[in-house]
N, C-alpha and C. Protein backbone atom coordinates (compact mmCIF):
# COMPACT_ATOMS: atom_id res chain seq x y z
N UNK A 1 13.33 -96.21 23.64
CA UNK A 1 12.15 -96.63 22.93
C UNK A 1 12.54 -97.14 21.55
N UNK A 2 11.94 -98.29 20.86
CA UNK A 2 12.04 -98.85 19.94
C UNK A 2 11.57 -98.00 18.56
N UNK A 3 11.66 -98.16 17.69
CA UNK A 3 11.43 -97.46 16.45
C UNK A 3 9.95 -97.62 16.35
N UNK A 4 9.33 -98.55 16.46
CA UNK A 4 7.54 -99.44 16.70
C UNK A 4 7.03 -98.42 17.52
N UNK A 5 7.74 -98.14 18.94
CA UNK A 5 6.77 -97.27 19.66
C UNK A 5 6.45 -96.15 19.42
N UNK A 6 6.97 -95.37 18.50
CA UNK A 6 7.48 -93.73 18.49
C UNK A 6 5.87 -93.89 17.02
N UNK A 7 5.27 -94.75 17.22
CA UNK A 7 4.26 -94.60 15.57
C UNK A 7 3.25 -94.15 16.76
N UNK A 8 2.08 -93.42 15.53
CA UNK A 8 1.02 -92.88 16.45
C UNK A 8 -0.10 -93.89 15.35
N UNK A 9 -1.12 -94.54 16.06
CA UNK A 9 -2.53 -94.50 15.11
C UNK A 9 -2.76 -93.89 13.94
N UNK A 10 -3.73 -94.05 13.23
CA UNK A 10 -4.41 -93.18 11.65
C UNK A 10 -5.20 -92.61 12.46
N UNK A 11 -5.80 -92.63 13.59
CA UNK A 11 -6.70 -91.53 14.41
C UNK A 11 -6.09 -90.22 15.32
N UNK A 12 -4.88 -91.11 15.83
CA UNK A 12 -3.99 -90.23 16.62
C UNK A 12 -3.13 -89.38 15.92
N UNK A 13 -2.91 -89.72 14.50
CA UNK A 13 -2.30 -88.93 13.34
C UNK A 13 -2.90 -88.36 13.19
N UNK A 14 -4.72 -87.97 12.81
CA UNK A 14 -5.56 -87.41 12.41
C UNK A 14 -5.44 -86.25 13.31
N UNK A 15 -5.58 -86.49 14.33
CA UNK A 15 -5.98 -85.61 15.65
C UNK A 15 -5.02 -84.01 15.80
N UNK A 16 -3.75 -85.00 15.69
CA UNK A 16 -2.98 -84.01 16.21
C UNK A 16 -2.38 -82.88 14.62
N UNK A 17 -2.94 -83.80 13.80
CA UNK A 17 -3.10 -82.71 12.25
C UNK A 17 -3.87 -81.59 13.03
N UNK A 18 -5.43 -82.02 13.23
CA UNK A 18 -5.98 -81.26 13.14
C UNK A 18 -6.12 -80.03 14.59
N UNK A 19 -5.01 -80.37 15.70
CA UNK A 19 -5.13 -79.91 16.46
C UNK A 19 -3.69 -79.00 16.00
N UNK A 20 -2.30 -79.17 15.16
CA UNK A 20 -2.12 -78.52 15.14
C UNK A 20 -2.09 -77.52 13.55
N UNK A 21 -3.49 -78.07 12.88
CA UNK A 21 -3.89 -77.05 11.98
C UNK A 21 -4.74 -75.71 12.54
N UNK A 22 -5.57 -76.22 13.76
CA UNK A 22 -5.79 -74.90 14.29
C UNK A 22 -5.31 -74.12 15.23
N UNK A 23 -4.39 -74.83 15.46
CA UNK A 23 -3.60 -73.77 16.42
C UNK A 23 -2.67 -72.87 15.53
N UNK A 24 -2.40 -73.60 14.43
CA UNK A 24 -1.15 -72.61 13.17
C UNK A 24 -2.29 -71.55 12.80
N UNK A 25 -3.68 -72.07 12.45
CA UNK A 25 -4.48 -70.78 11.67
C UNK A 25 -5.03 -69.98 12.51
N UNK A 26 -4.91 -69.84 14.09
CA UNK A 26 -4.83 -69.34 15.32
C UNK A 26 -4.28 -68.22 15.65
N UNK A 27 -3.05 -68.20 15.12
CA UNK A 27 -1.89 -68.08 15.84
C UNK A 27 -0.81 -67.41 14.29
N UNK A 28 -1.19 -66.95 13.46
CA UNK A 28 -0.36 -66.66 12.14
C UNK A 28 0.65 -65.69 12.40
N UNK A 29 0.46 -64.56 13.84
CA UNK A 29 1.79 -63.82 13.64
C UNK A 29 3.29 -64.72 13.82
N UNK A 30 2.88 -65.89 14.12
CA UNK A 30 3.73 -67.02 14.66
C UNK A 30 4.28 -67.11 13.03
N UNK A 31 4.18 -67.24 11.90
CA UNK A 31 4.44 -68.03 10.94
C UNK A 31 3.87 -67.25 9.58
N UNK A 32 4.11 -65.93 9.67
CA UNK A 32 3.36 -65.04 8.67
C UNK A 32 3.77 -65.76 7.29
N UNK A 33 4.55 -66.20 6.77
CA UNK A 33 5.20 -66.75 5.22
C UNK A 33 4.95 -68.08 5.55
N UNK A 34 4.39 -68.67 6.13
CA UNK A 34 4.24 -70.25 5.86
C UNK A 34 2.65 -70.75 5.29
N UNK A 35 2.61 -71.83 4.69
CA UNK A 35 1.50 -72.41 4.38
C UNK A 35 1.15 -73.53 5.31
N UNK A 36 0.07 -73.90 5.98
CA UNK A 36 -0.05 -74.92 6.49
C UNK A 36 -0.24 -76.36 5.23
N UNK A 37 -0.54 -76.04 4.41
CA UNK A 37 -0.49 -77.45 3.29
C UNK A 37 0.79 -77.75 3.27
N UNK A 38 1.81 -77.57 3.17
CA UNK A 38 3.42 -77.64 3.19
C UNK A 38 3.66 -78.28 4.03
N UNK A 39 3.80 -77.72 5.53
CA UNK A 39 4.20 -78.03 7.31
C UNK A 39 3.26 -79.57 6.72
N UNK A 40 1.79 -79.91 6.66
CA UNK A 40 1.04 -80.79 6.82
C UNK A 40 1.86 -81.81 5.85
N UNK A 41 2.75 -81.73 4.41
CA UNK A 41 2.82 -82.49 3.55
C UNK A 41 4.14 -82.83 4.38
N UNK A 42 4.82 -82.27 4.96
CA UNK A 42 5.91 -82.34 5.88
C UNK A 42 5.65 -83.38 6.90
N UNK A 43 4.61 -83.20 7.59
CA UNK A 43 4.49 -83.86 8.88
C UNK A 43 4.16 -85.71 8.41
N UNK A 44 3.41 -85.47 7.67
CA UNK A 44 3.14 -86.72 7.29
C UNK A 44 4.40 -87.42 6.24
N UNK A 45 4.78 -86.91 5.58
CA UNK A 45 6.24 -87.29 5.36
C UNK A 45 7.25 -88.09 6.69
N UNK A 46 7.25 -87.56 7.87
CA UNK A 46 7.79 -87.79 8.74
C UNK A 46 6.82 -88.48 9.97
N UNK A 47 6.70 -89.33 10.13
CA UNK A 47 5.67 -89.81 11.35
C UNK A 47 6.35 -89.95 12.46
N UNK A 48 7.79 -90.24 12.62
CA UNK A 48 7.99 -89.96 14.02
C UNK A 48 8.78 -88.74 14.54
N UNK A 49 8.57 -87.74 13.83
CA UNK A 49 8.33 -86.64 14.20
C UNK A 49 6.98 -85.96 14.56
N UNK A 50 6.09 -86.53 13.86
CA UNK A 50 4.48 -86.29 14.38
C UNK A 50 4.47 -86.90 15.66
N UNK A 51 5.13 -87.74 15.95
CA UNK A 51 5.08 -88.45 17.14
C UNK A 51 5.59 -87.61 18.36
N UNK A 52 6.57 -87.08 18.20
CA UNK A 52 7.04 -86.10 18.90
C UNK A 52 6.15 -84.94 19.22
N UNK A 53 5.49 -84.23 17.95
CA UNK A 53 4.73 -83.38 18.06
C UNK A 53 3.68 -83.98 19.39
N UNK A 54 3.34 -84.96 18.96
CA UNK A 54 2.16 -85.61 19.78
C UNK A 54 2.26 -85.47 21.26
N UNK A 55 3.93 -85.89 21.10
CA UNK A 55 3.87 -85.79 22.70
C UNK A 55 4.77 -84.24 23.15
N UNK A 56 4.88 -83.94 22.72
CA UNK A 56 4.91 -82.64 23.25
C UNK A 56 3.56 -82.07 23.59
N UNK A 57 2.44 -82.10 22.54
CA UNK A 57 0.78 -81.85 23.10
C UNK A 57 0.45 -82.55 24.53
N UNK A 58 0.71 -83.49 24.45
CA UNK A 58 -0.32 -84.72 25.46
C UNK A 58 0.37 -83.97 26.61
N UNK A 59 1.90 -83.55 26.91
CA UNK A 59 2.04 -82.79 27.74
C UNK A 59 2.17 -81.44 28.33
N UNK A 60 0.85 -80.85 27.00
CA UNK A 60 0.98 -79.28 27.32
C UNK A 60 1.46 -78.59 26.93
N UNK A 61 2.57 -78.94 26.01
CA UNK A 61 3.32 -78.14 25.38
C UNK A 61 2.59 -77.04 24.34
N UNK A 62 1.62 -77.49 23.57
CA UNK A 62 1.02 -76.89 22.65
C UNK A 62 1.98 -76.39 21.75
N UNK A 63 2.46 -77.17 21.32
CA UNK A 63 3.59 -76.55 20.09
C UNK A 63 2.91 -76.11 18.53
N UNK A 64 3.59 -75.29 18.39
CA UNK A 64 3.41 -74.51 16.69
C UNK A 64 4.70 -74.18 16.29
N UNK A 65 4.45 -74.02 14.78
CA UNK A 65 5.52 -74.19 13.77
C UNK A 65 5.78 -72.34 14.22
N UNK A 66 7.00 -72.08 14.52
CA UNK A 66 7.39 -70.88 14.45
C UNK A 66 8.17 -70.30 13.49
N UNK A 67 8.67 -71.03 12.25
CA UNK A 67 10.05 -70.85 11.49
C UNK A 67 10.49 -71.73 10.73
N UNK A 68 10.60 -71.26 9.34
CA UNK A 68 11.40 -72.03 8.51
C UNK A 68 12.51 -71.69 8.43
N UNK A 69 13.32 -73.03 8.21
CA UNK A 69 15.28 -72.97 7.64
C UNK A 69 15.23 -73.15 6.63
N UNK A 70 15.44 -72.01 5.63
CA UNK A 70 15.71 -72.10 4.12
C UNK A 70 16.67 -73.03 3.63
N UNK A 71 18.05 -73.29 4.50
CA UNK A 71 18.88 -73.65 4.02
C UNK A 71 18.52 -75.66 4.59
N UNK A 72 17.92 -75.93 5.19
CA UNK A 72 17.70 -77.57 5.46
C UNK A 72 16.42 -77.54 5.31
N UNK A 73 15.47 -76.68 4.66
CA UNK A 73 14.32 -77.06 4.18
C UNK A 73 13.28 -77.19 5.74
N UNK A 74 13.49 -77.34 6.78
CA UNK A 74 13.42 -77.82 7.59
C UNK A 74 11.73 -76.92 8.85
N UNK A 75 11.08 -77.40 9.10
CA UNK A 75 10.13 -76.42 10.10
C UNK A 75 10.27 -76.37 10.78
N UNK A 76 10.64 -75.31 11.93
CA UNK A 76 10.74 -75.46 13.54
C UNK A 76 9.76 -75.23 14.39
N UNK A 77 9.22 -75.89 15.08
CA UNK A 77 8.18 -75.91 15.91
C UNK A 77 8.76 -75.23 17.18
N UNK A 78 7.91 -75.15 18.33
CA UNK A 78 8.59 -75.11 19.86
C UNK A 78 7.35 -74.96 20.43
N UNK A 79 7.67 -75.39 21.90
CA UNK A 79 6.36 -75.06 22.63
C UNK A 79 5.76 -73.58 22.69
N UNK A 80 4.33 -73.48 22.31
CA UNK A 80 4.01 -72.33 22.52
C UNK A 80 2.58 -72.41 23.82
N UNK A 81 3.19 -72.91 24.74
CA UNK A 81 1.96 -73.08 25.78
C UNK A 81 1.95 -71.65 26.65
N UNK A 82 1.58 -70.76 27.09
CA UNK A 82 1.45 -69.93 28.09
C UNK A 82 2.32 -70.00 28.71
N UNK A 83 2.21 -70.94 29.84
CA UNK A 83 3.44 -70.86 31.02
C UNK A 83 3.91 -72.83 30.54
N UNK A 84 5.00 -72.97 30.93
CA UNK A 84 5.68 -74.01 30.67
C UNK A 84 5.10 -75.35 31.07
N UNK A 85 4.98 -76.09 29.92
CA UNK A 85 4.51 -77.53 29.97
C UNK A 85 4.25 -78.22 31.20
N UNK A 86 2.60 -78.22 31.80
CA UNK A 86 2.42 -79.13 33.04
C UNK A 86 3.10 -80.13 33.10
N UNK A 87 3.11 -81.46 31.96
CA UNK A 87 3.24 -82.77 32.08
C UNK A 87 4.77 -82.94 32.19
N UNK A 88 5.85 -81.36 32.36
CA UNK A 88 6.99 -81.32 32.50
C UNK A 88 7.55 -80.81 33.75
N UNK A 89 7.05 -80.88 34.37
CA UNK A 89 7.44 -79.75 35.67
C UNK A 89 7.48 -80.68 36.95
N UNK A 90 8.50 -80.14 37.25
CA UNK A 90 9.29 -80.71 39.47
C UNK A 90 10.46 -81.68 38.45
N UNK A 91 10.99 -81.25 37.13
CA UNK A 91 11.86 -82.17 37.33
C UNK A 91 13.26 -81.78 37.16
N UNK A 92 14.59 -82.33 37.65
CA UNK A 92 16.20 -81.92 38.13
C UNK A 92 16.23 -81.41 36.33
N UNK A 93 17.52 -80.85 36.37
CA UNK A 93 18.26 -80.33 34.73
C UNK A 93 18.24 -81.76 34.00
N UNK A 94 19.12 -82.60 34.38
CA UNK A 94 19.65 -83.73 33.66
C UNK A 94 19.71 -85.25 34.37
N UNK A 95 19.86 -86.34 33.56
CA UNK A 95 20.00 -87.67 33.97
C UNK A 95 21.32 -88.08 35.20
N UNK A 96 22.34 -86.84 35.11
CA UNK A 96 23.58 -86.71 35.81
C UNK A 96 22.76 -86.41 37.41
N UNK A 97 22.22 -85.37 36.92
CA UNK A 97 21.72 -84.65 38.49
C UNK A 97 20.98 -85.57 38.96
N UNK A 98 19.89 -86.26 38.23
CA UNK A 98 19.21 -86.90 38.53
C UNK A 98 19.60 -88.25 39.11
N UNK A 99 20.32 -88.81 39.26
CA UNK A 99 21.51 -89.91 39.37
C UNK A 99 21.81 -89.50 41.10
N UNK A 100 22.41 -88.44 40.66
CA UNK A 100 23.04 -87.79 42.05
C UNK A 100 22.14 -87.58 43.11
N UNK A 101 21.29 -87.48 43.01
CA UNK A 101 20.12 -86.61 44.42
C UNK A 101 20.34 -88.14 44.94
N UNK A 102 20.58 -87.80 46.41
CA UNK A 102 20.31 -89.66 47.25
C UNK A 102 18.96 -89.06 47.79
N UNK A 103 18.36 -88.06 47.83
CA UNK A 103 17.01 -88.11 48.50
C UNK A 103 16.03 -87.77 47.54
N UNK A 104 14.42 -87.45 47.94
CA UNK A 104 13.92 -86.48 47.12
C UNK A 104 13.56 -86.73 45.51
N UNK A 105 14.29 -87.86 45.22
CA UNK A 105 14.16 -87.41 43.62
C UNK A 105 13.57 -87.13 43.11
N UNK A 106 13.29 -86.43 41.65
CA UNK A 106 12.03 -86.13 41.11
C UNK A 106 12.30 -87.08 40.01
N UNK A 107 10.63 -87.51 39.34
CA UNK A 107 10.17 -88.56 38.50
C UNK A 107 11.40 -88.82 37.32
N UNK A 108 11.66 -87.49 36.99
CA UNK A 108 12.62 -87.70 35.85
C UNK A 108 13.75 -86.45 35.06
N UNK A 109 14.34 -85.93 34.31
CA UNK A 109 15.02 -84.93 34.48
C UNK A 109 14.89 -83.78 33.10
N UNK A 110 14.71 -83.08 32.74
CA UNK A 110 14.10 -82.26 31.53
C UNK A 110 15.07 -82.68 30.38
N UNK A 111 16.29 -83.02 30.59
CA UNK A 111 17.22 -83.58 29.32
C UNK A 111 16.29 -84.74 28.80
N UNK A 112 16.37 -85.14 30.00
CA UNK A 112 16.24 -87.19 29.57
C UNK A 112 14.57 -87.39 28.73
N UNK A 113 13.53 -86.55 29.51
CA UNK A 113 12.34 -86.41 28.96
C UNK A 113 12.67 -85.95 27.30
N UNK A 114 13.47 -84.73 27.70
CA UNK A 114 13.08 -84.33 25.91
C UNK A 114 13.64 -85.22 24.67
N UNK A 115 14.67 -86.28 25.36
CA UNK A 115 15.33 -86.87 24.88
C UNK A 115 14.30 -88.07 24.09
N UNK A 116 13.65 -88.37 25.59
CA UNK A 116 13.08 -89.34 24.71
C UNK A 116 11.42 -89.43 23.99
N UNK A 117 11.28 -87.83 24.17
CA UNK A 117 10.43 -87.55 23.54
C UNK A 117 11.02 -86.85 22.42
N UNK A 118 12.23 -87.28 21.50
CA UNK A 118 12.57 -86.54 20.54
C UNK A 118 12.79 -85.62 19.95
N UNK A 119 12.78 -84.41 21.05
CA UNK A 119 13.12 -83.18 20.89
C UNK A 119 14.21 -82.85 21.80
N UNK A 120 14.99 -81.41 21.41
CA UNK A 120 15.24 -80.64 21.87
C UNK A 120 15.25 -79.86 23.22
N UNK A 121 15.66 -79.15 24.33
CA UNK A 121 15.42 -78.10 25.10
C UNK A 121 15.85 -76.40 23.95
N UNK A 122 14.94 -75.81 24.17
CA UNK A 122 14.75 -74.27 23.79
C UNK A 122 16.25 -73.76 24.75
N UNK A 123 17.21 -73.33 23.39
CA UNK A 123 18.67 -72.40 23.90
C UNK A 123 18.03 -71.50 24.50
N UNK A 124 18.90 -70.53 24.82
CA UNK A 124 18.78 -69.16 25.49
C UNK A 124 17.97 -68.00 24.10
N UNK A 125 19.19 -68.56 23.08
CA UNK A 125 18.39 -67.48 21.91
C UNK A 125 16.82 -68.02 21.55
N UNK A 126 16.57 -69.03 21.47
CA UNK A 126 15.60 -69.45 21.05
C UNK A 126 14.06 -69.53 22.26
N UNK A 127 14.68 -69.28 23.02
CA UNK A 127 13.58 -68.73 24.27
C UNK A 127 13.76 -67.17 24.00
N UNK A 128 14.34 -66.44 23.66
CA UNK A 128 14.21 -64.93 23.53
C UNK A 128 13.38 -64.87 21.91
N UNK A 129 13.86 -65.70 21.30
CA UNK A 129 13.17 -65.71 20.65
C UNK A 129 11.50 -65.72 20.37
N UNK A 130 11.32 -66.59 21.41
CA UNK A 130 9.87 -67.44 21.57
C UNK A 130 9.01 -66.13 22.42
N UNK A 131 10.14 -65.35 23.00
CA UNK A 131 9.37 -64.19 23.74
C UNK A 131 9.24 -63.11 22.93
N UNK A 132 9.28 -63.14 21.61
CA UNK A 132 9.24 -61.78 20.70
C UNK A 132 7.90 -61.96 20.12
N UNK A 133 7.09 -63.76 20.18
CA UNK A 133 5.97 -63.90 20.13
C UNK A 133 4.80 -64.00 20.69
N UNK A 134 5.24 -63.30 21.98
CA UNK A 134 4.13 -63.32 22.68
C UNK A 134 4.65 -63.20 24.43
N UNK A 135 4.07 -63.47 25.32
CA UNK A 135 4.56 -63.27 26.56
C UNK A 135 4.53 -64.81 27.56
N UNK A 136 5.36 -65.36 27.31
CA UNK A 136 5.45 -66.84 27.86
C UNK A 136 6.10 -67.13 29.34
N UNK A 137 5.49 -68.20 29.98
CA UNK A 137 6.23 -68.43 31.79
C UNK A 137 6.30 -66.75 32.31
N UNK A 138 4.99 -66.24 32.41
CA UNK A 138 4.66 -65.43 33.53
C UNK A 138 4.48 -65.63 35.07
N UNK A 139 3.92 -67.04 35.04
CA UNK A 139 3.72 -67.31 36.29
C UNK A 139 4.87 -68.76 36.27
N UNK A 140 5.86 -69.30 35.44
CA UNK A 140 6.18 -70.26 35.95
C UNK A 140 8.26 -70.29 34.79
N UNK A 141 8.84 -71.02 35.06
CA UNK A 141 10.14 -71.12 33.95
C UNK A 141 10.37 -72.43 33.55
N UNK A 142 11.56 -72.11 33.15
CA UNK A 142 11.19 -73.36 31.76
C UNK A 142 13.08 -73.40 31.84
N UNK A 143 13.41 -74.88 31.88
CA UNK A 143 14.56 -74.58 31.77
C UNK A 143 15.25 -74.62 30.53
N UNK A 144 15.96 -74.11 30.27
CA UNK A 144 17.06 -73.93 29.00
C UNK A 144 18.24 -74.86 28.47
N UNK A 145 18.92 -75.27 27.90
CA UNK A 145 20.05 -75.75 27.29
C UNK A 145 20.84 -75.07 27.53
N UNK A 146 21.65 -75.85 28.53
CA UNK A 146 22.66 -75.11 29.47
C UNK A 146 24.17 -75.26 28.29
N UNK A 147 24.80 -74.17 28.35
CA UNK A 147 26.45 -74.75 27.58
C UNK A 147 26.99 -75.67 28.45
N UNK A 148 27.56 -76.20 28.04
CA UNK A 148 28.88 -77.05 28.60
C UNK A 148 29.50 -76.60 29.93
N UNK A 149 30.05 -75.24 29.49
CA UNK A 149 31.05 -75.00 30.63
C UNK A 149 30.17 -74.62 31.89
N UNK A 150 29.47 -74.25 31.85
CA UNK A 150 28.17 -74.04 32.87
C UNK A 150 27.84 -75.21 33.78
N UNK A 151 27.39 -75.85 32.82
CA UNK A 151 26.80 -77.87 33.66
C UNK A 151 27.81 -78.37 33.90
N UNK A 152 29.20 -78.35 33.43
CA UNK A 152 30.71 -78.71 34.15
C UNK A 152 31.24 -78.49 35.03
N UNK A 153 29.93 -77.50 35.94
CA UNK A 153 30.72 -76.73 37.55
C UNK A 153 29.30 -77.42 37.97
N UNK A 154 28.25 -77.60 37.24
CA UNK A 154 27.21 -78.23 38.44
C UNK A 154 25.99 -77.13 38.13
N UNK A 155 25.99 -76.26 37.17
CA UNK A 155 24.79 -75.42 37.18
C UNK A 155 24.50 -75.45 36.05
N UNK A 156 23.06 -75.35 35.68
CA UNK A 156 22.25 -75.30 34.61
C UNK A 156 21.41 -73.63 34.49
N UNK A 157 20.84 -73.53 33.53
CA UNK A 157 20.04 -72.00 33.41
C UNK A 157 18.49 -72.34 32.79
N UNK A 158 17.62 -71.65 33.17
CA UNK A 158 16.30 -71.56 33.08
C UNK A 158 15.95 -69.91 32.84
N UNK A 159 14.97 -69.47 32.60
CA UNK A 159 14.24 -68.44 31.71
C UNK A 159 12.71 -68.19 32.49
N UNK A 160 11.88 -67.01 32.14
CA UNK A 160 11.02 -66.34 32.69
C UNK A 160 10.77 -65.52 32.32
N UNK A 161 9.62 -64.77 32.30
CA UNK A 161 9.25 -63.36 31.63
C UNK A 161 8.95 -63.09 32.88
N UNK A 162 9.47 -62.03 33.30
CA UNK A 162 8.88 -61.04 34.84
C UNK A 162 9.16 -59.57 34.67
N UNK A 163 7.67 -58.19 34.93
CA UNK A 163 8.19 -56.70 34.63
C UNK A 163 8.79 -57.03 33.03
N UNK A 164 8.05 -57.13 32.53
CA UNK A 164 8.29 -57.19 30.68
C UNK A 164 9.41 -57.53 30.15
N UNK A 165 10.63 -58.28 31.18
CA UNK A 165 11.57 -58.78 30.56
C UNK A 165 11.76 -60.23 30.88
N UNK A 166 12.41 -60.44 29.86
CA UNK A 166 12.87 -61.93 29.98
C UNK A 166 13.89 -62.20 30.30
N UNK A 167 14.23 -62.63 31.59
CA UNK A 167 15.09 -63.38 32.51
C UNK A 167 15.81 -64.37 32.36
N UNK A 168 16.92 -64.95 32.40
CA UNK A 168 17.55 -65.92 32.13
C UNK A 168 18.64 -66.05 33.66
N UNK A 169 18.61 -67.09 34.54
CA UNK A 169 19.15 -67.28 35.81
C UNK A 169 19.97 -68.59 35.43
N UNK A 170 20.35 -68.95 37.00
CA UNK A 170 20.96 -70.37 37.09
C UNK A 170 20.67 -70.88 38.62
N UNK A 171 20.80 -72.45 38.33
CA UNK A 171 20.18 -72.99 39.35
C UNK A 171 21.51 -74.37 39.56
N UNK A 172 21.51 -74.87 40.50
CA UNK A 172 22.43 -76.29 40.45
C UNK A 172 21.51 -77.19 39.91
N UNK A 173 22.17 -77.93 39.07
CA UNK A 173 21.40 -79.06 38.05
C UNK A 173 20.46 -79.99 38.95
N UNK A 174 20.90 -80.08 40.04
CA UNK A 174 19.83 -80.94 40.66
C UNK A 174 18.89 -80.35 41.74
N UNK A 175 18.40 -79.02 41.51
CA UNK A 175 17.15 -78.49 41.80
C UNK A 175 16.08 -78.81 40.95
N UNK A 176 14.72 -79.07 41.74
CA UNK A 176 13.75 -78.39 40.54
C UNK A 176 12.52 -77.99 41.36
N UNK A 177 11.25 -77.72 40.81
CA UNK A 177 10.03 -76.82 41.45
C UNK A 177 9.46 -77.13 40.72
N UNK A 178 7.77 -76.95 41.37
CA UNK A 178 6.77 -77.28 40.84
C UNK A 178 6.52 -76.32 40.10
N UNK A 179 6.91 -75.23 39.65
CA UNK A 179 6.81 -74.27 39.13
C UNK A 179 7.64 -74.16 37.74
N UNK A 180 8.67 -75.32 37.48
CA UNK A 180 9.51 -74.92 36.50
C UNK A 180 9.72 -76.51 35.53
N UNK A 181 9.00 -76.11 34.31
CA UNK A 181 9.51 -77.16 33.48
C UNK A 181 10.64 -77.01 32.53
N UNK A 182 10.17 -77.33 31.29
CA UNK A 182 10.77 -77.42 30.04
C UNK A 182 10.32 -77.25 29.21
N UNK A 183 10.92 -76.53 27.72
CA UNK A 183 10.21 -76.34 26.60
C UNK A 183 11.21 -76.91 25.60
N UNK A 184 10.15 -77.07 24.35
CA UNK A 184 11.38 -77.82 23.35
C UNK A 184 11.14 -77.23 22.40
N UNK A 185 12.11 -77.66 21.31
CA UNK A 185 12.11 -77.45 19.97
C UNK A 185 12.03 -78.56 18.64
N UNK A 186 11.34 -78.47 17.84
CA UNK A 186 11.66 -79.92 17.22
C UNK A 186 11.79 -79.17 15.44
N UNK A 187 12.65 -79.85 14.70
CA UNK A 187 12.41 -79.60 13.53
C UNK A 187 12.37 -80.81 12.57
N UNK A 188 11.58 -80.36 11.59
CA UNK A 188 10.55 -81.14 10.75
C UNK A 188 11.30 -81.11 9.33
């Protein structure tokens, strides 16, 4: 995508202010030391990162600011949807796997999406993380940011809350289920 496409409207900017001003004043154990006037003077500072935000919403993600980096100034958002992003789910680990399937394929692959929706996939810490706020992918998983040496034999790892713990498995990169998307991270 071109630098042109990644802009949102003065309405579609408006919107997603205000959709994620109430989800931050919602939601404060998420962000106990933050101000939303700040994150907001932030976001608009940055528009194609709002853009990102945007589309992480449009697909469910419902993202909120979970965390500031003192040291890059920086806000971290991540999806905070219930169970893992509808507008993300049935699709392989990566553009590799995705390449590879000669049958079956699915629409597209959770790397390549987050890719070009400008974010991130949620590490392993940062999904344990995301579960200290609440209880997320009860009924569904979300896949993870696999290391290197892992996706170099052909397997990727995904996450779950099941019996009050949070799960972390592996799957071959070119599986996926209607049951299992992706979550991201973006910082601001």
């Amino acid at each position: 995508m071109t630098k042109k496409n990644k802009q949102l409207t003065a309405q579609q900017s408006e919107e997603i202010l205000k959709t994620l001003k109430t989800r931050f004043e919602k939601n404060k154990n998420r962000h106990t030391a933050i101000e939303w006037t700040n994150v907001r003077e932030k976001l608009e500072a940055n528009p194609e990162k709002l853009w990102s935000l945007h589309q992480m919403e449009e697909t469910g993600g419902e993202p909120d600011v979970v965390d500031f980096d003192k040291e890059t100034g920086e806000y971290i958002f991540y999806d905070c949807s219930a169970e893992s992003p509808k507008g993300r789910r049935s699709f392989c680990y990566d553009n590799d796997a995705l390449e590879a399937r000669k049958e079956h394929k699915p629409k597209n692959s959770a790397v390549g999406l987050a890719s070009q929706m400008g974010i991130d996939l949620l590490t392993e810490a940062q999904y344990r993380e995301l579960q200290q706020l609440g209880k997320f992918d009860t009924k569904t998983s979300s896949w993870l940011k696999t290391p290197e040496k892992i996706r170099k034999l052909g397997g990727a790892i995904f996450g779950d809350f099941r019996f009050d713990t949070v799960f972390v498995y592996h799957n071959g990169v070119q599986s996926y289920y209607a049951g299992r998307g992706f979550r991201g991270v973006l910082r601001v």
